[in-house]
C-alpha atoms as a PDB file:
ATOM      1  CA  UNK A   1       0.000   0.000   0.000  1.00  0.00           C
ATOM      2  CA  UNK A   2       2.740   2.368   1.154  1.00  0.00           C
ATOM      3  CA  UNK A   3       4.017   2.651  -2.410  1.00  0.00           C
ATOM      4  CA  UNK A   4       0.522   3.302  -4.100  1.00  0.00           C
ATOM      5  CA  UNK A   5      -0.519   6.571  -5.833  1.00  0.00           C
ATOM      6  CA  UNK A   6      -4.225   5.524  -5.013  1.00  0.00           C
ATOM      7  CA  UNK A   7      -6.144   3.394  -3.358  1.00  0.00           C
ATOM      8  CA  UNK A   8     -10.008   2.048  -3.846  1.00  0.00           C
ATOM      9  CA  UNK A   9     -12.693   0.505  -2.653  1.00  0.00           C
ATOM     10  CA  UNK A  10     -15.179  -1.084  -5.038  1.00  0.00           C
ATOM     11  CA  UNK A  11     -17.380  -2.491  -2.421  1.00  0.00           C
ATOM     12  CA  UNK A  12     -20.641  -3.718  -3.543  1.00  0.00           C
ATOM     13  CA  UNK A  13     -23.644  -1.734  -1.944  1.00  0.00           C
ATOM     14  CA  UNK A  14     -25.135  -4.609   0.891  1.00  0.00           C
ATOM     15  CA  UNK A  15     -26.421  -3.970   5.031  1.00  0.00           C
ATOM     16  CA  UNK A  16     -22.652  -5.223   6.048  1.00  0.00           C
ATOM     17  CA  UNK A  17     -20.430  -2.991   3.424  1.00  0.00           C
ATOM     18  CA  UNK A  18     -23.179  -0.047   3.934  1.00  0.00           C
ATOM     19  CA  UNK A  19     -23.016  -0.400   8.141  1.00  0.00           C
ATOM     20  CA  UNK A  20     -19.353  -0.866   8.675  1.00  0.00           C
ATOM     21  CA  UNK A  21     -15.844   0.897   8.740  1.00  0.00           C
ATOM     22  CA  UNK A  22     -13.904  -1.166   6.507  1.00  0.00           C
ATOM     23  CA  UNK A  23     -10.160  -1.525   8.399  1.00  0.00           C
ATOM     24  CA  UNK A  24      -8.723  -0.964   4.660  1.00  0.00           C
ATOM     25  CA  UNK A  25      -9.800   2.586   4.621  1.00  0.00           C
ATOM     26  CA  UNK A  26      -8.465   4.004   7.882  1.00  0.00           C
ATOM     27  CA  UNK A  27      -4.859   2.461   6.416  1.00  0.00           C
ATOM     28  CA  UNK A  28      -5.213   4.615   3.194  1.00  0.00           C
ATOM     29  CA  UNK A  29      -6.164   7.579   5.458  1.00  0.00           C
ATOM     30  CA  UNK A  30      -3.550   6.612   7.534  1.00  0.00           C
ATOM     31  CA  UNK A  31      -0.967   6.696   4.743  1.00  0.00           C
ATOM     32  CA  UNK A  32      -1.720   9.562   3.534  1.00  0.00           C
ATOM     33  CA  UNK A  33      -3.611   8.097   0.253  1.00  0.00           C
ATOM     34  CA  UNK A  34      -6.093   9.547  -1.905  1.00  0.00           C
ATOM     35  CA  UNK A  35      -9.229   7.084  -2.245  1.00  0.00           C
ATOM     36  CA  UNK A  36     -11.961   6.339  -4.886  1.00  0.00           C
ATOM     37  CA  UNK A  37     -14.225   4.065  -3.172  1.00  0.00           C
ATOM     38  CA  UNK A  38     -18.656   3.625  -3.397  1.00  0.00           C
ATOM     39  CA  UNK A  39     -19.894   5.967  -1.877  1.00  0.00           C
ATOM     40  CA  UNK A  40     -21.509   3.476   1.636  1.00  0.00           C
ATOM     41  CA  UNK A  41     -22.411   4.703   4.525  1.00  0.00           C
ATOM     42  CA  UNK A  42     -19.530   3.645   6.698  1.00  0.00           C
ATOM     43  CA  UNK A  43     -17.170   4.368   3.959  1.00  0.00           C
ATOM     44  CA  UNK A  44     -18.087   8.051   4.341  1.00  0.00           C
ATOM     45  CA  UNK A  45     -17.962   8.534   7.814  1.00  0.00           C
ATOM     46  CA  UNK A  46     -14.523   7.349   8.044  1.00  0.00           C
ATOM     47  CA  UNK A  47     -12.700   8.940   5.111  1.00  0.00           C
ATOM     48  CA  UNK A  48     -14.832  11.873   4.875  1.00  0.00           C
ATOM     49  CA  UNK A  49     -13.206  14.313   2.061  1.00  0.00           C
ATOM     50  CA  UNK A  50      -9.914  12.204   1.836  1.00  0.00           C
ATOM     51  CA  UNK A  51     -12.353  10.526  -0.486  1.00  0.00           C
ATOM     52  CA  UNK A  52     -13.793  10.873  -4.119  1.00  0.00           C
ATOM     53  CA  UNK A  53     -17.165   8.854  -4.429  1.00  0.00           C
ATOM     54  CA  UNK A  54     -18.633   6.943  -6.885  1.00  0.00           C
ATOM     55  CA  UNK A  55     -22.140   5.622  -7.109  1.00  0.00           C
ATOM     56  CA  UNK A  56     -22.805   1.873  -5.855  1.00  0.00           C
ATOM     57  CA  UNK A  57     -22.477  -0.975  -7.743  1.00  0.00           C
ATOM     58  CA  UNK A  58     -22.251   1.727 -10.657  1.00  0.00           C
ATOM     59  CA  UNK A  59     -18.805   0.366 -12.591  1.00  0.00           C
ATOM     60  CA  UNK A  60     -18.782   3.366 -14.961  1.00  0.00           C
ATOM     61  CA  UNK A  61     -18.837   5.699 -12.017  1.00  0.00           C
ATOM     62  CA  UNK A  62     -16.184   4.442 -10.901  1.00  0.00           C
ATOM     63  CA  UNK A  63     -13.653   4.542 -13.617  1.00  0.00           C
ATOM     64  CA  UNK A  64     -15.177   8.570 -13.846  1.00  0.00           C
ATOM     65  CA  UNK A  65     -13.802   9.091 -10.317  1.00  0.00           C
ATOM     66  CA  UNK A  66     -10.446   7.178 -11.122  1.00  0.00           C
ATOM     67  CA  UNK A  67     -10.061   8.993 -13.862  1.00  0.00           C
ATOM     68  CA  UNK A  68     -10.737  12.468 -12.179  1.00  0.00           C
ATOM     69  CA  UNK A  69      -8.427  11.904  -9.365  1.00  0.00           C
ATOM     70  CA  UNK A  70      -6.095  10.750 -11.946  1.00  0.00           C
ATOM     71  CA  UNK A  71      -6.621  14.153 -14.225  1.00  0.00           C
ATOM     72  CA  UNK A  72      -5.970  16.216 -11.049  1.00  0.00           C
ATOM     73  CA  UNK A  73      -2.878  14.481  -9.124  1.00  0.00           C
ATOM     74  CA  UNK A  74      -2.170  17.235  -7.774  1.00  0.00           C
ATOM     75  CA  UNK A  75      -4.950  17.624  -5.633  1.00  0.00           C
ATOM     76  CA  UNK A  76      -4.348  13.980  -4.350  1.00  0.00           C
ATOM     77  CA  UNK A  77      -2.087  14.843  -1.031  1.00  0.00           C
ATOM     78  CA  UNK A  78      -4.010  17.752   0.113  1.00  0.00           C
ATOM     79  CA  UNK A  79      -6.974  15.515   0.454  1.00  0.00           C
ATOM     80  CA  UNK A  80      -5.723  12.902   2.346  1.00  0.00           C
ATOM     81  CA  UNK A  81      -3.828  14.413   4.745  1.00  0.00           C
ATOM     82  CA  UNK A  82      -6.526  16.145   7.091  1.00  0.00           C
ATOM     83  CA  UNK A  83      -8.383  12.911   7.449  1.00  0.00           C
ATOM     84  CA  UNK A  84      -4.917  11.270   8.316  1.00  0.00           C
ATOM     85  CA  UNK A  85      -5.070  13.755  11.246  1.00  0.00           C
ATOM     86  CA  UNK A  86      -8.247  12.257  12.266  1.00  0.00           C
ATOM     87  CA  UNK A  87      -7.309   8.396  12.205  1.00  0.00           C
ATOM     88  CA  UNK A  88      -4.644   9.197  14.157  1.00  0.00           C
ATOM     89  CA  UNK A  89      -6.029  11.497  17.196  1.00  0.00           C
ATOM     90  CA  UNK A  90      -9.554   9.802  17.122  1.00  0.00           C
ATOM     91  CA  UNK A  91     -11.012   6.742  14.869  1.00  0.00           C
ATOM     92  CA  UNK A  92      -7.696   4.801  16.319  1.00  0.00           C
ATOM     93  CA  UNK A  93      -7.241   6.265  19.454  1.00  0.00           C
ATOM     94  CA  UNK A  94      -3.944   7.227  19.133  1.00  0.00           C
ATOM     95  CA  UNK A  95      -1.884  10.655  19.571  1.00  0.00           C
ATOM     96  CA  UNK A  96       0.955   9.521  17.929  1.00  0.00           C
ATOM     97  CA  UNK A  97       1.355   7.522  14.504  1.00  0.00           C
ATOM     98  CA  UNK A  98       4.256   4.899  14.495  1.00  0.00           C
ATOM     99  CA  UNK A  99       4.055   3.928  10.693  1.00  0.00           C
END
């Protein structure tokens, strides 16, 4: 992952992927990544705007997104890095990231 210019999550929309945190997502966010990943309930309350969205199940969607992060790299740090903030200090419960 650490080596990664971005980082997805093409969950299908169901009650477990729309309900839960995935772990995968608060290591992008802790990383520093920028994500594409359906936009799911518990997908959006962890990464907040450290993520672009792309409509469930919707495969189309989410090439757009991949391909609009991809169009504006430059944009991808400044994204992640206040939600980074937040993994570390709150969602993990640490003050201090070791990684």
């Amino acid at each position: 992952m650490s080596t990664s210019d971005v980082c997805v999550n093409p969950d299908r929309a169901n009650e477990m992927n729309d309900t839960y945190m995935m772990n995968k997502i608060l290591e992008y966010m802790a990383l520093g990544k920028p994500i594409v990943e359906c936009d799911l309930t518990g997908g959006r309350f962890s990464a907040g705007q450290a993520s672009l969205y792309a409509r469930p199940d919707e495969v189309a969607d989410f090439a757009l997104e991949l391909r609009e992060l991809h169009d504006n790299s430059e944009q991808q740090q400044p994204w992640a890095r206040p939600e980074r903030a937040g993994v570390e200090t709150s969602l993990l419960g640490i003050t201090r990231f070791r990684g």
